[in-house]
Protein backbone atom coordinates (compact mmCIF):
# COMPACT_ATOMS: atom_id res chain seq x y z
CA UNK A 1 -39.51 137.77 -22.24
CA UNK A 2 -42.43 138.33 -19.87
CA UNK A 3 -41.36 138.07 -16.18
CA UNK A 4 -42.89 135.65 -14.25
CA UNK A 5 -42.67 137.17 -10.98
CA UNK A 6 -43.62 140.66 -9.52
CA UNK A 7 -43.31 139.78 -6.00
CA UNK A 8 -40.43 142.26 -5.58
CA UNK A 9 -42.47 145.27 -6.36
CA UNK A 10 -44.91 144.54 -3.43
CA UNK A 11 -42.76 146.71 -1.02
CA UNK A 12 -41.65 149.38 -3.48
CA UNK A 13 -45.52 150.68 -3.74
CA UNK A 14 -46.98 149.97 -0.84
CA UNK A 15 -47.08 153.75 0.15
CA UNK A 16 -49.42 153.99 -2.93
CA UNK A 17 -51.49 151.44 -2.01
CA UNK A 18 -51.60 152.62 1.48
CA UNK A 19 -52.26 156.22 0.08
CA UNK A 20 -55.28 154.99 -1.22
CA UNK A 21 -56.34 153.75 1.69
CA UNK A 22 -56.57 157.72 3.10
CA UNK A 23 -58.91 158.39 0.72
CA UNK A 24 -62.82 158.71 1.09
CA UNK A 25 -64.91 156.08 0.14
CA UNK A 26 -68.39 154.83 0.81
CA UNK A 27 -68.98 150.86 1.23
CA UNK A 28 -71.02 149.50 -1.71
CA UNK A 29 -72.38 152.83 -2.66
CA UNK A 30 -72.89 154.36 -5.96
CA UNK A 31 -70.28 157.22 -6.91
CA UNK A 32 -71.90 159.20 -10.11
CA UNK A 33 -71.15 162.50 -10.59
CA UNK A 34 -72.70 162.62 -14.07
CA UNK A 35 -75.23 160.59 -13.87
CA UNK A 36 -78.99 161.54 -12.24
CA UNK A 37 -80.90 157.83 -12.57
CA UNK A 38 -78.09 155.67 -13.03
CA UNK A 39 -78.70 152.17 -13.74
CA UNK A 40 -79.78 150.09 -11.01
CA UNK A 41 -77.24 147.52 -11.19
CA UNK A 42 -74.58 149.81 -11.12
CA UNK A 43 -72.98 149.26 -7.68
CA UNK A 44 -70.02 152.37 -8.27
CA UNK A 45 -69.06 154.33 -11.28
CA UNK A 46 -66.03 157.23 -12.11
CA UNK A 47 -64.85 158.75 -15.29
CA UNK A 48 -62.28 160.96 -13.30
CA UNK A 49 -64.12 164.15 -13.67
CA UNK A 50 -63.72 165.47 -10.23
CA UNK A 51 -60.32 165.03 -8.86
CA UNK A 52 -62.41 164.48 -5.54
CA UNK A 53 -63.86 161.30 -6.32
CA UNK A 54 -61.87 159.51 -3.89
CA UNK A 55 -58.84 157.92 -5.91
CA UNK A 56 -55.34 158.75 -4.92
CA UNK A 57 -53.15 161.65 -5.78
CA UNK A 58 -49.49 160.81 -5.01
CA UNK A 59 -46.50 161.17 -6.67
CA UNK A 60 -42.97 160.79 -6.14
CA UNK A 61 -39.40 159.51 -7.96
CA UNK A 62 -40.57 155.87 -8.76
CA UNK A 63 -44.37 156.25 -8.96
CA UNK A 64 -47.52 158.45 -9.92
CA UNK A 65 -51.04 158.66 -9.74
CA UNK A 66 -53.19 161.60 -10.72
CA UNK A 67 -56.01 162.69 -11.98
CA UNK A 68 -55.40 164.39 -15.50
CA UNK A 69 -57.91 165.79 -18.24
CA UNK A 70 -61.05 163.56 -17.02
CA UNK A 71 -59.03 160.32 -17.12
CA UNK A 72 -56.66 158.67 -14.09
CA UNK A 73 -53.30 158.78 -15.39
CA UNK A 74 -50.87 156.18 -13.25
CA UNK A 75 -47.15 156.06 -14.08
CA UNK A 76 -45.17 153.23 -13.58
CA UNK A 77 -41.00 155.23 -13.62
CA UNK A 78 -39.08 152.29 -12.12
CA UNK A 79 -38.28 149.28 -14.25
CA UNK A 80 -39.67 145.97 -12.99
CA UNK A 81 -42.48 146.85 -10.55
CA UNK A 82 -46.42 147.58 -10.76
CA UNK A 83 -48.49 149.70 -8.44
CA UNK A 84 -52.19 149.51 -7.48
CA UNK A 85 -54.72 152.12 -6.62
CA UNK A 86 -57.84 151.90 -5.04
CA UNK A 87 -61.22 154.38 -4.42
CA UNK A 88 -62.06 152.69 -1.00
CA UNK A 89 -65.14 150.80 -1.91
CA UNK A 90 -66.05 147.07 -0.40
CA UNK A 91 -68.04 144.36 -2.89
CA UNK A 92 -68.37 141.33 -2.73
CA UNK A 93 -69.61 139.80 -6.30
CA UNK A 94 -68.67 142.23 -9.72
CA UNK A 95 -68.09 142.91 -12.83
CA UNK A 96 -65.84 145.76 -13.10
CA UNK A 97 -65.22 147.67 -16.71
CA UNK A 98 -63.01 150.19 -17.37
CA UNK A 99 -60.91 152.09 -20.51
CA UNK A 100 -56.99 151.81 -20.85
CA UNK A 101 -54.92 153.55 -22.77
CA UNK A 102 -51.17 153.86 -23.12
CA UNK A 103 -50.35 157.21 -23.11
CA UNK A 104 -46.15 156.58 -22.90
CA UNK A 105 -43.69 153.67 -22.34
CA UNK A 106 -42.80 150.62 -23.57
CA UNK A 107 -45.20 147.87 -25.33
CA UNK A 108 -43.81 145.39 -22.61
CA UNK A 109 -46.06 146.53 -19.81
CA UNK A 110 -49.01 145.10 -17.96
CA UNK A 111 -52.16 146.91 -16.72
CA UNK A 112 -55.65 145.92 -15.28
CA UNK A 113 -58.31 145.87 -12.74
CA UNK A 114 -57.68 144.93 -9.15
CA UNK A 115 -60.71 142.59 -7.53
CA UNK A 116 -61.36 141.99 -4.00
CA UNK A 117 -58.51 144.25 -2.23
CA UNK A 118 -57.85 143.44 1.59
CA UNK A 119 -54.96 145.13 2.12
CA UNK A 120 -51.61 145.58 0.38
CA UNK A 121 -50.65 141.83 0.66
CA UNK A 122 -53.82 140.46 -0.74
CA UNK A 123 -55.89 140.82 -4.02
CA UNK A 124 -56.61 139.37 -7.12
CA UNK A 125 -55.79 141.30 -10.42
CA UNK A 126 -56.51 141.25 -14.38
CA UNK A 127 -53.30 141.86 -16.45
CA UNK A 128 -52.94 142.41 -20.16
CA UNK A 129 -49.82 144.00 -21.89
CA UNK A 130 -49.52 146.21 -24.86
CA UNK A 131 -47.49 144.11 -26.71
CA UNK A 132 -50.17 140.60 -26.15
CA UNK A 133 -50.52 138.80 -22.91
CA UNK A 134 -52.47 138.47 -20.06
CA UNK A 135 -53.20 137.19 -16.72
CA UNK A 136 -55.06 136.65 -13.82
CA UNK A 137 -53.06 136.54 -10.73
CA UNK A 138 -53.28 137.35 -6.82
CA UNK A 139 -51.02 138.39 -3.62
CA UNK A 140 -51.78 136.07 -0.51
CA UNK A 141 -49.97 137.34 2.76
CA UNK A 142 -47.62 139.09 0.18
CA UNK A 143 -46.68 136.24 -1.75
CA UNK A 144 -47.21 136.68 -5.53
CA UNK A 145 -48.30 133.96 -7.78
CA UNK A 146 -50.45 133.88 -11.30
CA UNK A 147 -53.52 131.81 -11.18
CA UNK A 148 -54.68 131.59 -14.92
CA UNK A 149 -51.79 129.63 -16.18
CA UNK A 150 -47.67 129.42 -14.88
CA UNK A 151 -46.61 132.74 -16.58
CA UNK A 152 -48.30 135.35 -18.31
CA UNK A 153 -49.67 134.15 -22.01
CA UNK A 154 -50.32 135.49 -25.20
CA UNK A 155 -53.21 136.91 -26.68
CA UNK A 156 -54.69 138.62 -30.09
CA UNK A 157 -57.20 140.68 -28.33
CA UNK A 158 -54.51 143.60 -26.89
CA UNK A 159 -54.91 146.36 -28.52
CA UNK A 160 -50.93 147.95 -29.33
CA UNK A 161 -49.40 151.24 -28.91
CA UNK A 162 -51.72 154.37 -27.72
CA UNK A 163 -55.06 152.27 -28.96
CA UNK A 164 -57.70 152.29 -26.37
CA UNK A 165 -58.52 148.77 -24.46
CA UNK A 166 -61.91 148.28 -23.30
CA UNK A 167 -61.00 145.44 -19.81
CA UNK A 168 -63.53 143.86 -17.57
CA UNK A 169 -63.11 141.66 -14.44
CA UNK A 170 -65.57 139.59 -13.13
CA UNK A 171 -65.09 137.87 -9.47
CA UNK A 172 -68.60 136.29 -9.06
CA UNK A 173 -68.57 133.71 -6.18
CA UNK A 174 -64.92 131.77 -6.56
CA UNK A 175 -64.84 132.06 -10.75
CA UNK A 176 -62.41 134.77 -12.04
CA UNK A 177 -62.76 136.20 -15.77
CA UNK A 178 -60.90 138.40 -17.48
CA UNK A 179 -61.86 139.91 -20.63
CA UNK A 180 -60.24 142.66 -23.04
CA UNK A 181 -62.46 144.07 -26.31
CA UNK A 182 -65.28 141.86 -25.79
CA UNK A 183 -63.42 138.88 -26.11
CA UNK A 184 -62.75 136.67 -22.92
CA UNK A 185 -59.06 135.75 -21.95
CA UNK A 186 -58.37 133.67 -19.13
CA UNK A 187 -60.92 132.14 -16.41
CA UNK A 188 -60.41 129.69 -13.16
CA UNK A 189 -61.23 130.06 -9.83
CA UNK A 190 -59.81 130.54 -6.71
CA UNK A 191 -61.43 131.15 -3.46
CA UNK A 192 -59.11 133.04 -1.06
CA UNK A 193 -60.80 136.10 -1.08
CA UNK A 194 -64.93 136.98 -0.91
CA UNK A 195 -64.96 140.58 -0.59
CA UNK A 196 -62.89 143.56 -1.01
CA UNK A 197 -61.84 146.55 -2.78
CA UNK A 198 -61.82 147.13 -6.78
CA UNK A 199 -58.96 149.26 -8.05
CA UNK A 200 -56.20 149.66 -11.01
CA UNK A 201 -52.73 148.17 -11.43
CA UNK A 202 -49.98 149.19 -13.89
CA UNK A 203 -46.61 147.92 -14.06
CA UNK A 204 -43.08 147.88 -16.06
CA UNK A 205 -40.67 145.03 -16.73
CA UNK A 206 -37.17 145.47 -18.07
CA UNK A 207 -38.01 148.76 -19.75
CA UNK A 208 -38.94 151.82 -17.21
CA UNK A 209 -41.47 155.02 -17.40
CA UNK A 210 -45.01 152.87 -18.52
CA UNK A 211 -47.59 155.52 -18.61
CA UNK A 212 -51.66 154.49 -18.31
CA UNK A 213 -54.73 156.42 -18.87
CA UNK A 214 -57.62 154.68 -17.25
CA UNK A 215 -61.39 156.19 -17.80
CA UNK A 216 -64.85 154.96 -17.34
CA UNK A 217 -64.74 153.03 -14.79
CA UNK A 218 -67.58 150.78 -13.71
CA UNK A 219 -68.66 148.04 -11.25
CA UNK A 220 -71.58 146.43 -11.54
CA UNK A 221 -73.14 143.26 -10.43
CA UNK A 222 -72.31 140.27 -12.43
């Protein structure tokens, strides 16, 4: 069974959300390290080669985020809670891409793109699971609910096991999409928040120690 609510874990990792928050970031600029002319719709870019970049690096007995080999590695240890990172960047309208890839832990996970961070009590994020759902969900005033449907649902377009999963968000105006391997998921709209921060999310249910490798990560306009 998929749990319905993550409220809970809100408290347990806010000192990695609030980590983030310490890091450097520059408000709708255009982070490429390896790029000279990058596209001009491009709005901010990483692939985790420098460990600078501006993401967090924290770790501790319930949590991690680092950056390993060229990819962000975040480790969900505790059972039943997700935790967020975020560069310190400020859109308003995106489309934000990125690679996952389960690198340890159990197929009953979730992992995705944060949209439109405020603070640790409000954002909008993109869920799938390794072993076939997905979401679209949000914290207002630290109150968790999931806006695409009651409860996570199932999909054929997860990828299992260590397979890589191409996952895009788009937050244009009050319309939320999610999509995973070119195929779209969920949409609906919701218009609580306009602007914000982008980010990742990983998180654990009954089973602990969910491990995800995130690379090539992209925001564009929409």
């Amino acid at each position: 069974m998929k749990k319905v609510l993550l409220a809970l874990s809100l408290l347990i990792f806010a000192s990695l959300a609030c980590n983030a928050l310490t890091q450097p970031g520059i408000s709708n600029a255009v982070n490429t390290p390896n790029a000279v002319n990058p596209p001009k719709n491009i709005l901010y870019q990483d692939d985790f080669s420098d460990p600078n970049s501006g993401w967090p690096s924290v770790s501790d007995a319930d949590k991690s985020a680092q950056y390993s080999n060229g990819q962000y590695l975040m480790q969900a240890i505790a059972a039943k809670q997700d935790i967020w990172a975020h560069p310190g960047q400020n859109f308003d309208n995106v489309s934000i891409t990125v690679d996952a890839t389960k690198s340890g832990g159990a197929e009953n996970n979730d992992f995705g793109i944060v949209c439109r961070y405020k603070d640790n009590n409000n954002f909008y994020f993109f869920l799938v699971s390794s072993d076939g759902y997905q979401a679209i969900g949000k914290y207002v005033e630290g109150n968790f609910s999931y806006l695409s449907a009651d409860k996570m649902q199932p999909t054929t377009a997860d990828k299992s096991g260590t397979a890589t999963n191409s996952l895009r968000a788009d937050c244009n105006g009050s319309t939320l999409t999610l999509y995973a391997n070119g195929q779209m998921l969920s949409t609906t709209t919701d218009p609580s928040f306009t602007m914000g921060d982008v980010g990742l999310m990983v998180g654990t249910f009954e089973e602990p120690n969910v491990s995800i490798q995130f690379d090539n990560f992209v925001v564009t306009k929409p």
